[in-house]
N, C-alpha and C. Protein backbone atom coordinates (compact mmCIF):
# COMPACT_ATOMS: atom_id res chain seq x y z
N UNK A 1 48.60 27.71 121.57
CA UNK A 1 47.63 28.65 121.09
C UNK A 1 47.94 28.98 119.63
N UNK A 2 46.69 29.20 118.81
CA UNK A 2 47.16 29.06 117.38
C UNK A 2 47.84 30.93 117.58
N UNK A 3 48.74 30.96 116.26
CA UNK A 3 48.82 32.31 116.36
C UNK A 3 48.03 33.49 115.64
N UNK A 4 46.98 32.96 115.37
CA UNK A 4 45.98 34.34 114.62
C UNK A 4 44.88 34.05 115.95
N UNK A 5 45.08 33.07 116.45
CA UNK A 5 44.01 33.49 118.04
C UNK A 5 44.63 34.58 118.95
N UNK A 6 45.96 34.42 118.91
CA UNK A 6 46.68 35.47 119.85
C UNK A 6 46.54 37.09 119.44
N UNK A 7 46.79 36.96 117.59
CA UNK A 7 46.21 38.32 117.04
C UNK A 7 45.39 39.11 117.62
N UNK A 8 44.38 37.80 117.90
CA UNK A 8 43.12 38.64 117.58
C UNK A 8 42.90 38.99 119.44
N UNK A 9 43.47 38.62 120.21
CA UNK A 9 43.57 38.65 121.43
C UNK A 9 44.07 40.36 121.56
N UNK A 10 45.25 40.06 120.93
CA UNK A 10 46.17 41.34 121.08
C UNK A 10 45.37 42.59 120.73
N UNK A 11 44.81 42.07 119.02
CA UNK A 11 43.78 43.14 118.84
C UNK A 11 42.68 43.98 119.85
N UNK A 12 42.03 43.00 120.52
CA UNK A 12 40.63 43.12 121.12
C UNK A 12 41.09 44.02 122.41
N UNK A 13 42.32 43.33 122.91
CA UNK A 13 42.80 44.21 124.42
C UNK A 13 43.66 45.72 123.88
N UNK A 14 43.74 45.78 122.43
CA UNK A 14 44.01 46.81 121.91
C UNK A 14 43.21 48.31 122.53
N UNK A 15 42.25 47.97 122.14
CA UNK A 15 40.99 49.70 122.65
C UNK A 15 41.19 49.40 124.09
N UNK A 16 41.45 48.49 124.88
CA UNK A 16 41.09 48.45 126.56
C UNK A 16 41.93 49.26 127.01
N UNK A 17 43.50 49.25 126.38
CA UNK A 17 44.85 49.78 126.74
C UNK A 17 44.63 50.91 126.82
N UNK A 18 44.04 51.21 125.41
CA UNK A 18 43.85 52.51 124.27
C UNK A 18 43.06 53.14 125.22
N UNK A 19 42.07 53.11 126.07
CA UNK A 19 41.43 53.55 126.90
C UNK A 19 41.88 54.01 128.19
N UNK A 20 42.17 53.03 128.77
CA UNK A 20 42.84 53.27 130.36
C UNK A 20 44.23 54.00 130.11
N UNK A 21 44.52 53.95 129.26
CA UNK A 21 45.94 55.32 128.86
C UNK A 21 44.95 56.63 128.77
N UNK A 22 44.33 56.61 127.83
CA UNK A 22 43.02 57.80 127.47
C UNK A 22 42.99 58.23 128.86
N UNK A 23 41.76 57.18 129.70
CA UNK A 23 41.31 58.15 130.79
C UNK A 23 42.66 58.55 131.81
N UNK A 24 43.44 57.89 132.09
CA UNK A 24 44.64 58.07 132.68
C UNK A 24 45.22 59.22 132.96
N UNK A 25 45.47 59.27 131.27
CA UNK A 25 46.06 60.41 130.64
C UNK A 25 44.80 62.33 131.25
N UNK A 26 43.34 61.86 131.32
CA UNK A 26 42.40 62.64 131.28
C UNK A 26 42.43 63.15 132.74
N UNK A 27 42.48 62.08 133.79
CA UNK A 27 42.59 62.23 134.83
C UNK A 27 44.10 62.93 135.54
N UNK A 28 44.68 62.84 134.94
CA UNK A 28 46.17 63.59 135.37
C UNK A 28 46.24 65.06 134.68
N UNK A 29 45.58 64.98 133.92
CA UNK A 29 45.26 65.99 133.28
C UNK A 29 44.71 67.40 134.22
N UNK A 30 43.27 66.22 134.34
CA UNK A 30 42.18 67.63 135.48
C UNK A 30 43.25 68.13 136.74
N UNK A 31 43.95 66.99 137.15
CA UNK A 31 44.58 66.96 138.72
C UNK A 31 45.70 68.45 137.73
N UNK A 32 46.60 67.80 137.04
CA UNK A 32 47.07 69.07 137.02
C UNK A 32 46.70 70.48 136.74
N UNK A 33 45.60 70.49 135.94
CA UNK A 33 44.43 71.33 135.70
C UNK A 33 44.16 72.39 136.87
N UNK A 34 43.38 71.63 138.41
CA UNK A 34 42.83 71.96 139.15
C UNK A 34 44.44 72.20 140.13
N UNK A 35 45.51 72.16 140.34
CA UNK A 35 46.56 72.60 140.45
C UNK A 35 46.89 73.98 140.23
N UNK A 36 47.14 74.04 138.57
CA UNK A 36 47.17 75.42 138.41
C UNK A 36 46.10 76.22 138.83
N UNK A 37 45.01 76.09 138.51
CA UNK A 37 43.69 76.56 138.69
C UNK A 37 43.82 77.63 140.15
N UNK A 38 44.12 76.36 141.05
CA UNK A 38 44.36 76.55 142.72
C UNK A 38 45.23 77.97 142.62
N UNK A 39 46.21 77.40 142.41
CA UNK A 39 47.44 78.64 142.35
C UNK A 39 46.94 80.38 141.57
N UNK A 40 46.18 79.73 140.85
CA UNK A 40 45.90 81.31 140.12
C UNK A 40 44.48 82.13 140.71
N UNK A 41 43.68 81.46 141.26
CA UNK A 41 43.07 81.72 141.95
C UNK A 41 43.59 82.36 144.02
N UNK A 42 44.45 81.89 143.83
CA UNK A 42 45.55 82.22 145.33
C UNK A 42 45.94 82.98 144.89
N UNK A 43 46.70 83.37 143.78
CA UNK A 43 47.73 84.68 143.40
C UNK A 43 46.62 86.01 143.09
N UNK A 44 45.32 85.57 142.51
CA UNK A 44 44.30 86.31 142.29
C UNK A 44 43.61 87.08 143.39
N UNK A 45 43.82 86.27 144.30
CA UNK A 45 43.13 87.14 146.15
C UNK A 45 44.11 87.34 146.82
N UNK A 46 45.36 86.87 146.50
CA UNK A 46 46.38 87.61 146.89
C UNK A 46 46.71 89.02 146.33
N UNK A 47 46.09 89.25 145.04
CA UNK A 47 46.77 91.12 144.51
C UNK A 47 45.48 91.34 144.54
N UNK A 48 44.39 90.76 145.29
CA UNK A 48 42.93 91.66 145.59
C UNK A 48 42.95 92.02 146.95
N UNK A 49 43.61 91.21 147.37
CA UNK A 49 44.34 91.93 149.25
C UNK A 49 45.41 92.48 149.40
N UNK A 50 46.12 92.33 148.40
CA UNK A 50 46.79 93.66 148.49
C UNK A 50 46.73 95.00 148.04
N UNK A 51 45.74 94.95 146.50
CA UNK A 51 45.19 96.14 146.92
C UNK A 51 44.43 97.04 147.32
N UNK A 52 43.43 95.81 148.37
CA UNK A 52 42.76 96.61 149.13
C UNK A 52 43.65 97.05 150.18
N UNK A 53 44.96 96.28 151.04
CA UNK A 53 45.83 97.19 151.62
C UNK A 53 46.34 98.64 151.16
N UNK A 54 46.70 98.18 150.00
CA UNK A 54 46.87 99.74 149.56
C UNK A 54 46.11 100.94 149.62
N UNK A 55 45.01 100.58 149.63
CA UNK A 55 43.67 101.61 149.62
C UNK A 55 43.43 101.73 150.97
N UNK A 56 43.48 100.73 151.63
CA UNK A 56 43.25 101.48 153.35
C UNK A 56 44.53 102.08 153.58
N UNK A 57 46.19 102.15 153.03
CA UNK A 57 46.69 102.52 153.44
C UNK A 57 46.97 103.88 153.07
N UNK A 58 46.78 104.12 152.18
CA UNK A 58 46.49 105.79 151.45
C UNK A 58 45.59 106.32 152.20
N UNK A 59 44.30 105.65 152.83
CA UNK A 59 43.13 106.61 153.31
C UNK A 59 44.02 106.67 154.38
N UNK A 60 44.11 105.77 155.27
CA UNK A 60 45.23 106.49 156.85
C UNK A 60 45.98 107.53 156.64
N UNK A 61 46.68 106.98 155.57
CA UNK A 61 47.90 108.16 155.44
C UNK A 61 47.12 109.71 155.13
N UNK A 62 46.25 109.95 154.64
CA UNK A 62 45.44 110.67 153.92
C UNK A 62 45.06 111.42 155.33
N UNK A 63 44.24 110.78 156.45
CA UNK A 63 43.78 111.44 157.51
C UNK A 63 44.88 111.61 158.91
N UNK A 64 46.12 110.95 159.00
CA UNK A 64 47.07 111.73 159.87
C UNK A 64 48.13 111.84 159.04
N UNK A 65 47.96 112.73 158.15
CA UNK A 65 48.88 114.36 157.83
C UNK A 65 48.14 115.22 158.48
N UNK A 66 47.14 115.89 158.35
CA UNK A 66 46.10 116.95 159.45
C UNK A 66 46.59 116.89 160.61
N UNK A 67 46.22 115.56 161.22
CA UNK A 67 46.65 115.02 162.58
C UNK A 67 48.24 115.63 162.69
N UNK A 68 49.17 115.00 162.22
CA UNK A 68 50.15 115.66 162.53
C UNK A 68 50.71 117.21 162.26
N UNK A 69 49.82 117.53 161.59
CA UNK A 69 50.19 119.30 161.21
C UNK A 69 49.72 119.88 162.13
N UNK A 70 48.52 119.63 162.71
CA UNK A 70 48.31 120.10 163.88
C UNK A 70 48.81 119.88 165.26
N UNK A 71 49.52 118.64 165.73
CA UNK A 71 50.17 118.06 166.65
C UNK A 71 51.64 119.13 166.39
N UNK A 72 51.95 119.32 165.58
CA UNK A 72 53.45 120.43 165.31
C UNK A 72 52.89 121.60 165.13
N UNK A 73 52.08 122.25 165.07
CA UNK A 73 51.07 123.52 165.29
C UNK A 73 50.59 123.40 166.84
N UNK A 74 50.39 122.81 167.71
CA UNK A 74 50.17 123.07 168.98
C UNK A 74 51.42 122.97 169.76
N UNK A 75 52.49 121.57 169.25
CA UNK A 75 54.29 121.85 169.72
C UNK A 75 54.11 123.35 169.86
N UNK A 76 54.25 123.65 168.43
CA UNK A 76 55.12 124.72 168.67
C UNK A 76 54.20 126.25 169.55
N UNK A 77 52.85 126.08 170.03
CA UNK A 77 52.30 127.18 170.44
C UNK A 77 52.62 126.92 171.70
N UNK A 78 53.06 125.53 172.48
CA UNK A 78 53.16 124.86 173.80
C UNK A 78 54.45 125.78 173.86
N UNK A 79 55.51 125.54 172.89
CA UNK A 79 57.06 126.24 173.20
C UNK A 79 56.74 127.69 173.77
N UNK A 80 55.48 127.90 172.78
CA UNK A 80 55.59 129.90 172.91
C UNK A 80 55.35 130.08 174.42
N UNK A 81 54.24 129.84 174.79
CA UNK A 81 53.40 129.78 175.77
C UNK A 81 54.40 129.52 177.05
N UNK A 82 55.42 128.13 176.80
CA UNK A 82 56.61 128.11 178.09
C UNK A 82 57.41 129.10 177.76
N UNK A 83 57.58 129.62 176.69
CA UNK A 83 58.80 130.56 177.02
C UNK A 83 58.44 131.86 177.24
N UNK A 84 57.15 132.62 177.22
CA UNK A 84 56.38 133.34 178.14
C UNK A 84 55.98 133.17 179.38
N UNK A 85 55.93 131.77 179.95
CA UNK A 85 55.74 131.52 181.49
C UNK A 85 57.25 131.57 181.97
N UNK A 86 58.39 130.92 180.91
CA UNK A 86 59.66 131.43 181.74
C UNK A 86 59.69 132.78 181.69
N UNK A 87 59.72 133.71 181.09
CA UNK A 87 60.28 135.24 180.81
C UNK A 87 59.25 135.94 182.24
N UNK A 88 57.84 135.53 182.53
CA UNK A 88 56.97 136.02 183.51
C UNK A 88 57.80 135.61 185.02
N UNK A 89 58.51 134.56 184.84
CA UNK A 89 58.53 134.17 186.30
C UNK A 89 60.05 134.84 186.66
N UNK A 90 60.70 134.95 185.41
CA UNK A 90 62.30 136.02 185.45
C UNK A 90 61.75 137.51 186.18
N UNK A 91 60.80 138.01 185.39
CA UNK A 91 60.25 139.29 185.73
C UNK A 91 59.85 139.34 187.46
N UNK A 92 59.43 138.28 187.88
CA UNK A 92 58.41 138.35 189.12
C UNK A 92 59.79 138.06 189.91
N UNK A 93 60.87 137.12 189.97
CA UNK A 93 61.81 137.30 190.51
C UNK A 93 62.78 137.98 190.90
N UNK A 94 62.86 138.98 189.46
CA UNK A 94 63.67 140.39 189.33
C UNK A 94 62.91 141.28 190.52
N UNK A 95 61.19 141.57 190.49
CA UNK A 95 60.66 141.93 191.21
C UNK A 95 60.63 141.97 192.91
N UNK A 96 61.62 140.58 193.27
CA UNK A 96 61.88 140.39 194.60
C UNK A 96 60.75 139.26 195.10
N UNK A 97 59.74 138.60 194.30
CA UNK A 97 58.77 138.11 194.94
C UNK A 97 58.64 136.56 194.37
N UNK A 98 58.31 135.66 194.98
CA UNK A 98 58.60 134.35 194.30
C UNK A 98 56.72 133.88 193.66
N UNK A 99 57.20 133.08 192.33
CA UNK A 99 56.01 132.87 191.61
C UNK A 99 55.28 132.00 191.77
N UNK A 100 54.10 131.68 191.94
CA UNK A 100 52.94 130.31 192.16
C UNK A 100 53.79 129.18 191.36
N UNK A 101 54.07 128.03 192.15
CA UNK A 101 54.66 126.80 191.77
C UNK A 101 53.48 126.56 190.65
N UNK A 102 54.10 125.86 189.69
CA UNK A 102 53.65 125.59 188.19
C UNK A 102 52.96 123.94 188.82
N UNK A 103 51.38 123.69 188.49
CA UNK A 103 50.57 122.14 188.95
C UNK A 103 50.11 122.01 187.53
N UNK A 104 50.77 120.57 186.98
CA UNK A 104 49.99 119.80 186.61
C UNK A 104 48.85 119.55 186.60
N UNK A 105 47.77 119.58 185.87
CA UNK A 105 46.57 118.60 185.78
C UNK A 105 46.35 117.30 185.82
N UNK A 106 47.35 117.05 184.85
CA UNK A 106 47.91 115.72 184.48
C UNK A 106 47.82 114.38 185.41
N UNK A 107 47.46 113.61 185.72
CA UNK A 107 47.64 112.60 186.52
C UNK A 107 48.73 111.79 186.47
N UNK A 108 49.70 111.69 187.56
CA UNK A 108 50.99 110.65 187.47
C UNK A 108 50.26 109.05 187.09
N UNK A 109 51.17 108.43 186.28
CA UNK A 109 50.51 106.80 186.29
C UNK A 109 51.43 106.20 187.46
């Protein structure tokens, strides 16, 4: 083969190379592209669910404090209330006479 035929060989497959490196290069590109993309879009609905957790978890918290102030506001009227049914049934015994057995409403499970 003469050698300015080979030149020109070398030349011509020159842009083909020049190309398929190009798109190559373009295509590894998007892939890593759409990679990150993925990930930041995941980390993105990940701190949008969490702070919508946060926000439902403030409103709960928000509506049993009440709940429990009142659950320790009836405790403690339940204490009063037994320790007036004990002091009544001391009295009725002192009295000589025995007191109506204390019934449940309550259903056993």
């Amino acid at each position: 083969m003469d050698p300015t035929a080979a030149a020109e060989t070398t030349q011509s497959m020159s842009p083909i190379v020049i190309a398929f490196f190009g798109f190559l290069g373009v295509v590894i590109g998007a892939f890593i592209t759409g990679i990150l993309q993925r990930k930041k879009n995941n980390a993105e609905a990940d701190k949008s669910t969490a702070e919508a957790n946060e926000q439902i978890r403030k409103t709960v918290m928000s509506l049993i404090q009440p709940l429990e102030n009142k659950v320790n506001d009836l405790e403690r009227e339940l204490q009063d209330w037994k320790n007036w049914a004990l002091a009544l049934v001391q009295q009725i015994k002192k009295m000589g006479c025995e007191p109506v057995p204390f019934k449940s409403s309550r259903k056993e499970d």
